[in-house]
PDB file of N, CA and C in Angstrom:
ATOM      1  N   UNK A   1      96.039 114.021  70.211  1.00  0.00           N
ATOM      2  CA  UNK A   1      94.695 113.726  69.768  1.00  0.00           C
ATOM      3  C   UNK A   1      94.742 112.925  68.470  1.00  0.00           C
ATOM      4  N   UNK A   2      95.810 113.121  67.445  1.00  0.00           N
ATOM      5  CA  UNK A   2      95.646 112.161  66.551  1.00  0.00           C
ATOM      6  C   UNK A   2      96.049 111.161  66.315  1.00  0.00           C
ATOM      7  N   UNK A   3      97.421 110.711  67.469  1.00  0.00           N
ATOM      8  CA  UNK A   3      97.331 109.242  67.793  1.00  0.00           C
ATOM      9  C   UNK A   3      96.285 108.297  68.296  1.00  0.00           C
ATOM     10  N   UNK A   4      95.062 109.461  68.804  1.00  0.00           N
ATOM     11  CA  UNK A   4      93.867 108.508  69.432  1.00  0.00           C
ATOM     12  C   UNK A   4      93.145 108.131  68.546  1.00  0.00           C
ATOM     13  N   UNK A   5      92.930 108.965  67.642  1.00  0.00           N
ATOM     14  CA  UNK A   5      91.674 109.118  66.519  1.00  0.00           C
ATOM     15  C   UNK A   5      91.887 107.391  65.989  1.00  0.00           C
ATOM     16  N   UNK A   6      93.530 107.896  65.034  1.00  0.00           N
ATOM     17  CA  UNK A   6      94.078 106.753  64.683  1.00  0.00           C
ATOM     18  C   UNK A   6      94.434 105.510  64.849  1.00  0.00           C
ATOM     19  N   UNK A   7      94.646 105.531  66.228  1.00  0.00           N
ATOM     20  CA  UNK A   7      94.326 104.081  67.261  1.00  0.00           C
ATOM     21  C   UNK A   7      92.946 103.876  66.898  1.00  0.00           C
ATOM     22  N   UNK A   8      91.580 104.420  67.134  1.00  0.00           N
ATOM     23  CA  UNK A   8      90.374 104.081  67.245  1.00  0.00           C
ATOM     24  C   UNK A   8      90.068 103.698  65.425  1.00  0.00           C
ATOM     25  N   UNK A   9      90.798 104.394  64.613  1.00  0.00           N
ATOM     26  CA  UNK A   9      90.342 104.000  63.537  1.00  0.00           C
ATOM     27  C   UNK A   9      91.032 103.001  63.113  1.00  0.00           C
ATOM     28  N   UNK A  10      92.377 102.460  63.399  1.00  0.00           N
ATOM     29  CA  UNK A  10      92.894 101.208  63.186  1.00  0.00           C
ATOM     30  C   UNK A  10      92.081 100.327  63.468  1.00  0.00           C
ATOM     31  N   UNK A  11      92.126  99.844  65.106  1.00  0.00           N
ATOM     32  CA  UNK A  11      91.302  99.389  65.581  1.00  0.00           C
ATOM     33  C   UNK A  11      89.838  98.775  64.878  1.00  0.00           C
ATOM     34  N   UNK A  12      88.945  99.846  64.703  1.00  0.00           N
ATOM     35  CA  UNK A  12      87.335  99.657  64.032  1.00  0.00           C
ATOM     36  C   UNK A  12      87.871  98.810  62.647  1.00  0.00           C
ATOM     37  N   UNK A  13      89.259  98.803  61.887  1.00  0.00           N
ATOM     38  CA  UNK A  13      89.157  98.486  60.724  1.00  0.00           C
ATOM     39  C   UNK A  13      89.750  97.213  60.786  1.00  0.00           C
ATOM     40  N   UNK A  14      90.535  96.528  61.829  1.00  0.00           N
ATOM     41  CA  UNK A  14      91.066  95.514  61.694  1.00  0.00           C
ATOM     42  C   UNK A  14      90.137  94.500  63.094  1.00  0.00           C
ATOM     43  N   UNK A  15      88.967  94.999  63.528  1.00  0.00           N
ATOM     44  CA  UNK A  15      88.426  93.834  64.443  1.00  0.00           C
ATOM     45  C   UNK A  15      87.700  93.483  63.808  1.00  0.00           C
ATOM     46  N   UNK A  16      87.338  91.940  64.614  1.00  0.00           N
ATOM     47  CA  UNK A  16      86.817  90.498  63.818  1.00  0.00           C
ATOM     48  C   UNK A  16      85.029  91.425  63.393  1.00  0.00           C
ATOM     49  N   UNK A  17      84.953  90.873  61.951  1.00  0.00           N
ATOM     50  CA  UNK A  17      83.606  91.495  61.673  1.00  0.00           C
ATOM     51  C   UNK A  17      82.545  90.573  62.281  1.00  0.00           C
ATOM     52  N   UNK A  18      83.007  89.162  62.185  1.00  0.00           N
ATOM     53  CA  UNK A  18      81.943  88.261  63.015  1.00  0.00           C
ATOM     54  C   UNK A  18      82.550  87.774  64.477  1.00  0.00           C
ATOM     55  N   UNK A  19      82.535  87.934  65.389  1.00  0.00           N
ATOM     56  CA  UNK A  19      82.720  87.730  66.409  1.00  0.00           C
ATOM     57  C   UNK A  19      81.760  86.078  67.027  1.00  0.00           C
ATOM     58  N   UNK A  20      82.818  85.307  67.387  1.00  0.00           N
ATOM     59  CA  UNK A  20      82.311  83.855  67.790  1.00  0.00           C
ATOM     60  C   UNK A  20      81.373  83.890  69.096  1.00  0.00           C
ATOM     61  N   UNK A  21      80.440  83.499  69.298  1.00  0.00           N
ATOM     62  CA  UNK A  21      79.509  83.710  70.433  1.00  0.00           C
ATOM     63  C   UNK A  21      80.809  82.929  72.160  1.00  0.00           C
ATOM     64  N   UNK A  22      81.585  81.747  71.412  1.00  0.00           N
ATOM     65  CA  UNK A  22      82.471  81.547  72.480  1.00  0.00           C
ATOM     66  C   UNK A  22      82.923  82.720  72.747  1.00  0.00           C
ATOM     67  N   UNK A  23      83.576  84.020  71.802  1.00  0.00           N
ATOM     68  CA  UNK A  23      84.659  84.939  72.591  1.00  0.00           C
ATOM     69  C   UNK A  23      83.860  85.903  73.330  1.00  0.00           C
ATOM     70  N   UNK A  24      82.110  85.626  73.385  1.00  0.00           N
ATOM     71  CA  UNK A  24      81.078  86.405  73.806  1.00  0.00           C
ATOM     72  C   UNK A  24      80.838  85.904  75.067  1.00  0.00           C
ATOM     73  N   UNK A  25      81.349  84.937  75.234  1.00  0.00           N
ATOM     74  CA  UNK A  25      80.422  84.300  76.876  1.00  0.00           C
ATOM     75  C   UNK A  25      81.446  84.384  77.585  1.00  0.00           C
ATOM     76  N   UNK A  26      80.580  84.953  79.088  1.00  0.00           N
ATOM     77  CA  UNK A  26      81.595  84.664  80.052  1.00  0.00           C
ATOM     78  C   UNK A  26      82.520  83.817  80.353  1.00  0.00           C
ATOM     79  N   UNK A  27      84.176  84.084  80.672  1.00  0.00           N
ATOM     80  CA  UNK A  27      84.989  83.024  81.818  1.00  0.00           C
ATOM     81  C   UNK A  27      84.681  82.701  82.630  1.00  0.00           C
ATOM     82  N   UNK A  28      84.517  81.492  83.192  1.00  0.00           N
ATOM     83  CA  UNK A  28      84.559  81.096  84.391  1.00  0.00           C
ATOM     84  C   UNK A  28      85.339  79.871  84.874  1.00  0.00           C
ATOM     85  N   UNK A  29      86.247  79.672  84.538  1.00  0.00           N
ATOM     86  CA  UNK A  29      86.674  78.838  84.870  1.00  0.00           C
ATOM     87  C   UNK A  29      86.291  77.106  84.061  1.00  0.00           C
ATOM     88  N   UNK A  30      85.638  77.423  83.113  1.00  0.00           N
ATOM     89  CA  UNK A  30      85.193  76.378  82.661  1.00  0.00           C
ATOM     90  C   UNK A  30      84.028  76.175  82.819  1.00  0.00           C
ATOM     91  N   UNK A  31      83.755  76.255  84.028  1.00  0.00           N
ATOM     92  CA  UNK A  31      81.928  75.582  84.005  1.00  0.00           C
ATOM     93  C   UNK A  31      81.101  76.597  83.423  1.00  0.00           C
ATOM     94  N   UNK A  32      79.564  76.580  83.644  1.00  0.00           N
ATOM     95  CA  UNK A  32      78.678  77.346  83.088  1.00  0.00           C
ATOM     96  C   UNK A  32      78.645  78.073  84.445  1.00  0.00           C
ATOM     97  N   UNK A  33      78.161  79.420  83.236  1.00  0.00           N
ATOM     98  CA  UNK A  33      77.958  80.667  84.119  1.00  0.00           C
ATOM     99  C   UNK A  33      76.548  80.424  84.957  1.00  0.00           C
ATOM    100  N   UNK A  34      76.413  81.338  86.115  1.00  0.00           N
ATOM    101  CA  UNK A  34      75.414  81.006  87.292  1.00  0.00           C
ATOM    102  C   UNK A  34      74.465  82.474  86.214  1.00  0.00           C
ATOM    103  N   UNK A  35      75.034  82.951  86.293  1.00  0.00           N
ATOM    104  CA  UNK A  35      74.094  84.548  85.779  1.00  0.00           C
ATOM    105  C   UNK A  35      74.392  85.204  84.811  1.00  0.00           C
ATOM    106  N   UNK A  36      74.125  85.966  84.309  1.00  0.00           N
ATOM    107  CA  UNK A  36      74.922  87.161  83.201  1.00  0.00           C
ATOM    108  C   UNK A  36      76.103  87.773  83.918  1.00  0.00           C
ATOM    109  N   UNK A  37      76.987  87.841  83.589  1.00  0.00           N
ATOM    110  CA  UNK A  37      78.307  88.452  83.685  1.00  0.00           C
ATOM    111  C   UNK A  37      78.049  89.722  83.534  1.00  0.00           C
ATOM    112  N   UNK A  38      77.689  90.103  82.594  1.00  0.00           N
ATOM    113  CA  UNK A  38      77.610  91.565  81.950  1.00  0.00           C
ATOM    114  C   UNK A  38      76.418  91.821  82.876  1.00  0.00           C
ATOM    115  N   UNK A  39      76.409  92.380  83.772  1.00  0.00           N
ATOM    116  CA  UNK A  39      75.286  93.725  84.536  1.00  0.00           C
ATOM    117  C   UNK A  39      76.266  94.644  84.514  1.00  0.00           C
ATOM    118  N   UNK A  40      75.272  95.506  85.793  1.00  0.00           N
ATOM    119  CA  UNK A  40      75.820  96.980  85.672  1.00  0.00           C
ATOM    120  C   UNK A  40      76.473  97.152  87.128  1.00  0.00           C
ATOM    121  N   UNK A  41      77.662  97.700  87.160  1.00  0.00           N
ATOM    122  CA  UNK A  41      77.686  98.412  88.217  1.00  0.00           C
ATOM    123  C   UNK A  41      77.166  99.828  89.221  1.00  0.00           C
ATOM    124  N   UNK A  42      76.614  99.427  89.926  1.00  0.00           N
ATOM    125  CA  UNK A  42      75.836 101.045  90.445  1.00  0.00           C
ATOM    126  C   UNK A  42      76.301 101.967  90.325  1.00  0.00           C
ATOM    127  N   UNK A  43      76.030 103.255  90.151  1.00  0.00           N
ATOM    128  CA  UNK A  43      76.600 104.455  90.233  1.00  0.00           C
ATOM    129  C   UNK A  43      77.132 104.952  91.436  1.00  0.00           C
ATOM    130  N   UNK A  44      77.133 104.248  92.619  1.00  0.00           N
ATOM    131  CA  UNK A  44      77.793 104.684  93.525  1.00  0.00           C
ATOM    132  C   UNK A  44      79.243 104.195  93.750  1.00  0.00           C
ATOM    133  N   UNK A  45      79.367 103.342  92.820  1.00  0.00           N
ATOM    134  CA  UNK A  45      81.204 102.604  92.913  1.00  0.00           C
ATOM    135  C   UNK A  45      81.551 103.465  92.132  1.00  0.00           C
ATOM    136  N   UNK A  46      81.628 104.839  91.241  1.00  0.00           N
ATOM    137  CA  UNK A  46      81.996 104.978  90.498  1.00  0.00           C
ATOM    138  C   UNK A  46      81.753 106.668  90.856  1.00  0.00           C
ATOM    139  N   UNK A  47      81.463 106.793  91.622  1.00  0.00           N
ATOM    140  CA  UNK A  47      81.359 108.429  92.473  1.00  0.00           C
ATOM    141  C   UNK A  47      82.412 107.585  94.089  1.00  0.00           C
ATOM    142  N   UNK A  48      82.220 106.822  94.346  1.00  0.00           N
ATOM    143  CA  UNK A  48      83.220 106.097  95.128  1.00  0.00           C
ATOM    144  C   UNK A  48      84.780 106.211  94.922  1.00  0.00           C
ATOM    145  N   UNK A  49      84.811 105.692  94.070  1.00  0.00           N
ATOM    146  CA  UNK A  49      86.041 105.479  93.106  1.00  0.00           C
ATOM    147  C   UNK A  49      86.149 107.013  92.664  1.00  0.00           C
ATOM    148  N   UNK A  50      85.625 107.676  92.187  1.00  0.00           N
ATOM    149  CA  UNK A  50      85.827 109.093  92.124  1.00  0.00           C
ATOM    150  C   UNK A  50      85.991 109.847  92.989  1.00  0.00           C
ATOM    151  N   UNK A  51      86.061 109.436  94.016  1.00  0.00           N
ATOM    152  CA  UNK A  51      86.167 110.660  95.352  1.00  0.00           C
ATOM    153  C   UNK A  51      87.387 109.770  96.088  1.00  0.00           C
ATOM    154  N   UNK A  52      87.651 108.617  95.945  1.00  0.00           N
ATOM    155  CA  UNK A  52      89.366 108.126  96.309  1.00  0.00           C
ATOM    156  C   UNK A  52      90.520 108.749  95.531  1.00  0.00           C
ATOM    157  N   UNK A  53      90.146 108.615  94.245  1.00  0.00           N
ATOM    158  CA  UNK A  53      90.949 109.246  93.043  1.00  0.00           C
ATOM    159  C   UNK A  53      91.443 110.630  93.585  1.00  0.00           C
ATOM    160  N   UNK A  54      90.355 111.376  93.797  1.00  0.00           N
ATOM    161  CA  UNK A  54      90.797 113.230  94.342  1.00  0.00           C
ATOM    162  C   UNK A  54      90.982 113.145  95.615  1.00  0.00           C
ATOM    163  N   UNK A  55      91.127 112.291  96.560  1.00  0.00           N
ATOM    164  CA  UNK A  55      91.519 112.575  98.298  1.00  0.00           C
ATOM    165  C   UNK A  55      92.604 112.318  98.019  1.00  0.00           C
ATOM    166  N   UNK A  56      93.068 111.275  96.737  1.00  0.00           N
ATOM    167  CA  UNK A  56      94.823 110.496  96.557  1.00  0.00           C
ATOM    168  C   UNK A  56      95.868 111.479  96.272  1.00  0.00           C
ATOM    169  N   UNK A  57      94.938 112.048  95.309  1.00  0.00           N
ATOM    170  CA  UNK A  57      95.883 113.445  95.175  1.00  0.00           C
ATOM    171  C   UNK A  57      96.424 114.421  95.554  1.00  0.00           C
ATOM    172  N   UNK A  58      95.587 114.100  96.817  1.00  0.00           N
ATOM    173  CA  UNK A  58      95.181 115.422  97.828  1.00  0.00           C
ATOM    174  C   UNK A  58      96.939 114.738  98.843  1.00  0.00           C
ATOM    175  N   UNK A  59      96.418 113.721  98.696  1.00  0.00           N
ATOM    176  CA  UNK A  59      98.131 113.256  99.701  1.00  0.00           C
ATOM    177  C   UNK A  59      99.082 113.141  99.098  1.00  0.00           C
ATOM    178  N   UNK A  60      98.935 113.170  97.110  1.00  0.00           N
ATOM    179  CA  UNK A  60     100.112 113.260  96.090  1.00  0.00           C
ATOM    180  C   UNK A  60     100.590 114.674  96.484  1.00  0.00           C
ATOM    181  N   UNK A  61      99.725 115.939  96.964  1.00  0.00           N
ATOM    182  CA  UNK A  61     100.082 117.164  96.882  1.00  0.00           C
ATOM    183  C   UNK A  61     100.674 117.225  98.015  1.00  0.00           C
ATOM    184  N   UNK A  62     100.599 116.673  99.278  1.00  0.00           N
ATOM    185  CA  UNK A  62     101.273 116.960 100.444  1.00  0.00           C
ATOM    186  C   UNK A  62     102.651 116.364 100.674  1.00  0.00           C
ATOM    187  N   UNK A  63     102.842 115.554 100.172  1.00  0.00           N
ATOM    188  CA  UNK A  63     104.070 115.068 100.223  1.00  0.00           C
ATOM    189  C   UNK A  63     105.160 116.123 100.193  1.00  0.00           C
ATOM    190  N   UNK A  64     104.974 116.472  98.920  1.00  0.00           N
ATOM    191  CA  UNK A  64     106.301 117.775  98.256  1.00  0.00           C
ATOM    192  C   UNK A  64     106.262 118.902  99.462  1.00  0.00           C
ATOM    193  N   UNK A  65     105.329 119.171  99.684  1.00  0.00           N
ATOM    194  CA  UNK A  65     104.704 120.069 101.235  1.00  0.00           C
ATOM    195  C   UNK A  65     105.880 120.299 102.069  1.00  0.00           C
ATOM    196  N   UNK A  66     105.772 118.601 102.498  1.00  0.00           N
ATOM    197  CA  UNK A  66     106.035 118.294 104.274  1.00  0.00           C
ATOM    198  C   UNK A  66     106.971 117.899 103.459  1.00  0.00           C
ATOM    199  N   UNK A  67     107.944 117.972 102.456  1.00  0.00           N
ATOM    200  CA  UNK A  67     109.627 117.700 102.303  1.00  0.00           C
ATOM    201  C   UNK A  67     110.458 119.307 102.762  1.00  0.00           C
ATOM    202  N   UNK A  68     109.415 120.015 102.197  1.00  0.00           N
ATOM    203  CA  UNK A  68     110.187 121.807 101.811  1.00  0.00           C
ATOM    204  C   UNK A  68     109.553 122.375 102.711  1.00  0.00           C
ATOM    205  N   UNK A  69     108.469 122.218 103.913  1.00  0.00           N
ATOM    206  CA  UNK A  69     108.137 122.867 104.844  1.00  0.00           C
ATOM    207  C   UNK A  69     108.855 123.506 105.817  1.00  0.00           C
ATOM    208  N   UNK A  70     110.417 123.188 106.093  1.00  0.00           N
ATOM    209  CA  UNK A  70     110.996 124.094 106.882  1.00  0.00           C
ATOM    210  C   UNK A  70     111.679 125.659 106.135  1.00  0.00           C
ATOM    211  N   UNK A  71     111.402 124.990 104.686  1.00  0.00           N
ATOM    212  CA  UNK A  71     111.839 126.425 103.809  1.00  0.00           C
ATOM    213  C   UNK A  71     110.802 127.051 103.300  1.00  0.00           C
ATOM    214  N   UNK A  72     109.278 126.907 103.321  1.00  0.00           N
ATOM    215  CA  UNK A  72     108.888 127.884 103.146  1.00  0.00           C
ATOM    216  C   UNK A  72     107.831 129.165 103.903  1.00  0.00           C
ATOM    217  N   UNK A  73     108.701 128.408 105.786  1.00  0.00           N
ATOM    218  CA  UNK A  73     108.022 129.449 106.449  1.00  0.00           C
ATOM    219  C   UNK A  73     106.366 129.375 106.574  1.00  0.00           C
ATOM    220  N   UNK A  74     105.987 130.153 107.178  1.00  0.00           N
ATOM    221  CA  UNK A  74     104.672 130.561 107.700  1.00  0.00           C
ATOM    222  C   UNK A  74     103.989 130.466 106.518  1.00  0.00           C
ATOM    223  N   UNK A  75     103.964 130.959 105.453  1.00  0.00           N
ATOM    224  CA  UNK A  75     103.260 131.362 104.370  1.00  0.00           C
ATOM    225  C   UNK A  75     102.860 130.090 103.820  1.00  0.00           C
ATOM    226  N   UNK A  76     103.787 129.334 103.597  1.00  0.00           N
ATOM    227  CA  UNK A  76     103.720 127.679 103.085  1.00  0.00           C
ATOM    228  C   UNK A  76     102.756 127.105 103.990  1.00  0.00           C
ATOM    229  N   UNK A  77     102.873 126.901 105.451  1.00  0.00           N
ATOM    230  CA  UNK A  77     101.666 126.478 106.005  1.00  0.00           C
ATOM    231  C   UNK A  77     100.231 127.010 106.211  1.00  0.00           C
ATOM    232  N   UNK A  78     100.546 128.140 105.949  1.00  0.00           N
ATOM    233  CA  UNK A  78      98.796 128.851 105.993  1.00  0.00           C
ATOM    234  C   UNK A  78      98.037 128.253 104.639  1.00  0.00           C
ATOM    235  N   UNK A  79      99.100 128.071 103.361  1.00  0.00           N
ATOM    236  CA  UNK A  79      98.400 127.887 102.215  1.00  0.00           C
ATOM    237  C   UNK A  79      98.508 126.680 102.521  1.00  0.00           C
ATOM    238  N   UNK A  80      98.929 125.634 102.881  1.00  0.00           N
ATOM    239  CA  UNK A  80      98.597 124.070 103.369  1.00  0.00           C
ATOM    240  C   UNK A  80      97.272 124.139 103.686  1.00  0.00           C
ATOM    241  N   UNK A  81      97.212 124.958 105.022  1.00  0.00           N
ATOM    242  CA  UNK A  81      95.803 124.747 105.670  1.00  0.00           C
ATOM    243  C   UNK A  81      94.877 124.882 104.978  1.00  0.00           C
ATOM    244  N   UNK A  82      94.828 126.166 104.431  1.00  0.00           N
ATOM    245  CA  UNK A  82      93.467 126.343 103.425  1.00  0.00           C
ATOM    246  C   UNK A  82      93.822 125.297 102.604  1.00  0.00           C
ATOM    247  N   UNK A  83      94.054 124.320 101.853  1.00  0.00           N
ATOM    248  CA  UNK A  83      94.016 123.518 101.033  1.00  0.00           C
ATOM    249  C   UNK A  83      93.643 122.083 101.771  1.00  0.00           C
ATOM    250  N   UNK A  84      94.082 121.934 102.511  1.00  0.00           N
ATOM    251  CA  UNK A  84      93.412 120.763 103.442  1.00  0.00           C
ATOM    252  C   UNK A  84      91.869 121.347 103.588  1.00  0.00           C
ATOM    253  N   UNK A  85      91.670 122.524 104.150  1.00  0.00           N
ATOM    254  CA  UNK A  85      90.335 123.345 104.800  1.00  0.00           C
ATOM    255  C   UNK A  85      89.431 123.105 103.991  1.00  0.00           C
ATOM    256  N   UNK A  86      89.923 123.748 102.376  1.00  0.00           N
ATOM    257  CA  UNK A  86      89.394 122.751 101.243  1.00  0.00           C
ATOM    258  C   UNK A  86      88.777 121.565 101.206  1.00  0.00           C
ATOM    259  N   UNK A  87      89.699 120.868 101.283  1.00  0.00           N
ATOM    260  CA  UNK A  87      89.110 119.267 101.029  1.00  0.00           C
ATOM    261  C   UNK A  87      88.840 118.831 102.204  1.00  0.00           C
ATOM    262  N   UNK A  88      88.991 119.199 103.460  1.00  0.00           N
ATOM    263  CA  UNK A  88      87.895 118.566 104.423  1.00  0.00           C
ATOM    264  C   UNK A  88      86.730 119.126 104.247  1.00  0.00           C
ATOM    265  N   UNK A  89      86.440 120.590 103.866  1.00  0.00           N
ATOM    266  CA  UNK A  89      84.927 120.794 102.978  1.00  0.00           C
ATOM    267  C   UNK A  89      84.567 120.098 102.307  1.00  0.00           C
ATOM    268  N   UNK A  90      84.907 119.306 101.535  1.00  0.00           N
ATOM    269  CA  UNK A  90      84.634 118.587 100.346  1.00  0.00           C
ATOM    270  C   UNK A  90      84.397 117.262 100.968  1.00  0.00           C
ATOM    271  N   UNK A  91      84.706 116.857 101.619  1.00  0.00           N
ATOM    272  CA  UNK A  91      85.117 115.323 102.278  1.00  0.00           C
ATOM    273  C   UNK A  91      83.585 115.740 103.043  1.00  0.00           C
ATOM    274  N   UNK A  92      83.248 116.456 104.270  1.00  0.00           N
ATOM    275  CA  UNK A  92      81.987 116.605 104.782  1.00  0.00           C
ATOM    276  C   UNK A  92      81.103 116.694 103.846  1.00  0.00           C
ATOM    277  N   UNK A  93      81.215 117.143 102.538  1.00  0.00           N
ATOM    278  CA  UNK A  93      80.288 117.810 101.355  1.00  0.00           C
ATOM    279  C   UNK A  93      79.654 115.992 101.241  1.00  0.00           C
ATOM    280  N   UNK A  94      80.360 115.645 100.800  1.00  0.00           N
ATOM    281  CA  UNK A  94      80.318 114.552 100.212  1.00  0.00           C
ATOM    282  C   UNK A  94      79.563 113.318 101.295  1.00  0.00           C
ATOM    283  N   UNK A  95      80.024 113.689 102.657  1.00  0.00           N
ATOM    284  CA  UNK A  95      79.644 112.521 103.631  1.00  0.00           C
ATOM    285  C   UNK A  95      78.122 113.099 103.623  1.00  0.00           C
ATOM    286  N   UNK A  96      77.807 114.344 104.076  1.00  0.00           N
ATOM    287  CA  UNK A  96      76.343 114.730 104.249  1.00  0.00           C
ATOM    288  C   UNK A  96      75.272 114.078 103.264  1.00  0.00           C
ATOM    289  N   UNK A  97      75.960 114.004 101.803  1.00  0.00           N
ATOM    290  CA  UNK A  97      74.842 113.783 100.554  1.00  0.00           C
ATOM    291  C   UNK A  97      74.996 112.439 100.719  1.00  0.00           C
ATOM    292  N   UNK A  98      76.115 111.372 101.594  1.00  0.00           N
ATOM    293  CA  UNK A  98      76.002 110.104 100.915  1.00  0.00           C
ATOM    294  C   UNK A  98      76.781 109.009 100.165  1.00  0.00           C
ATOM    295  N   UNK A  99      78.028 109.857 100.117  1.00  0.00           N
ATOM    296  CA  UNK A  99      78.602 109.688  98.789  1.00  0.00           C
ATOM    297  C   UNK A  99      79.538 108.240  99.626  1.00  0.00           C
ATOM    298  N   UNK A 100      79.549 108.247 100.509  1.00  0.00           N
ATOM    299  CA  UNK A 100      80.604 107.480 100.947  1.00  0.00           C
ATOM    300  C   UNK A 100      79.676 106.133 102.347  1.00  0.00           C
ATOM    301  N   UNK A 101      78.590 106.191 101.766  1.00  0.00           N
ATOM    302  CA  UNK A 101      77.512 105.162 102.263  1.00  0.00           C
ATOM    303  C   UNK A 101      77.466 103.732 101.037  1.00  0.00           C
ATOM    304  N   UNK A 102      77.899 102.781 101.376  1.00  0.00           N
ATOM    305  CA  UNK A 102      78.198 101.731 100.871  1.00  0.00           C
ATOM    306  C   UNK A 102      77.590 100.717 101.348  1.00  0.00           C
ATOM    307  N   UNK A 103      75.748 100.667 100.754  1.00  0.00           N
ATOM    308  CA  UNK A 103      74.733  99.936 100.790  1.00  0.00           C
ATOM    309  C   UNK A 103      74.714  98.837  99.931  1.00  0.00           C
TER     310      UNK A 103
END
């Protein structure tokens, strides 16, 4: 935590106090911009992107699984299942409300 602080307070003390309106305007390649650059992205790329993030993990966790699955017997796969059982709850949770409708 206090390498962050300290990053953030370096930082605030050594950026440009006047900032050039060039390092303010969009790239594009040279020509003039068609629109503002700077909008917003919807909140659904970003509950999107948040629900790839935790399914990724979900296959970071299985891997180690299905390496040691012949050593840990029955017990190892029952707790697989419920953990998949898990997140296919979660995965339906998520399809019912929407979350994965990309309008």
């Amino acid at each position: 935590m206090g390498f962050g602080v300290v990053t953030l307070l370096v930082s605030y003390l050594v950026h440009p106090k006047f900032p050039e309106t060039e390092k303010l305007s969009p790239y594009e390649c040279g020509s003039e911009p068609f629109s503002d650059a700077r909008m917003p992205f919807p909140v659904r790329y970003y509950i999107f992107a948040m629900l790839f993030v935790i399914f990724d993990i979900e296959v970071i966790f299985l891997y180690p699984w299905a390496v040691v699955f012949d050593k840990i017997g029955l017990i190892g796969l029952v707790e697989m299942l419920v953990f998949i059982g898990l997140f296919l709850v979660a995965y339906v949770y998520a399809w019912k409300k929407g979350a994965l409708e990309w309008d």
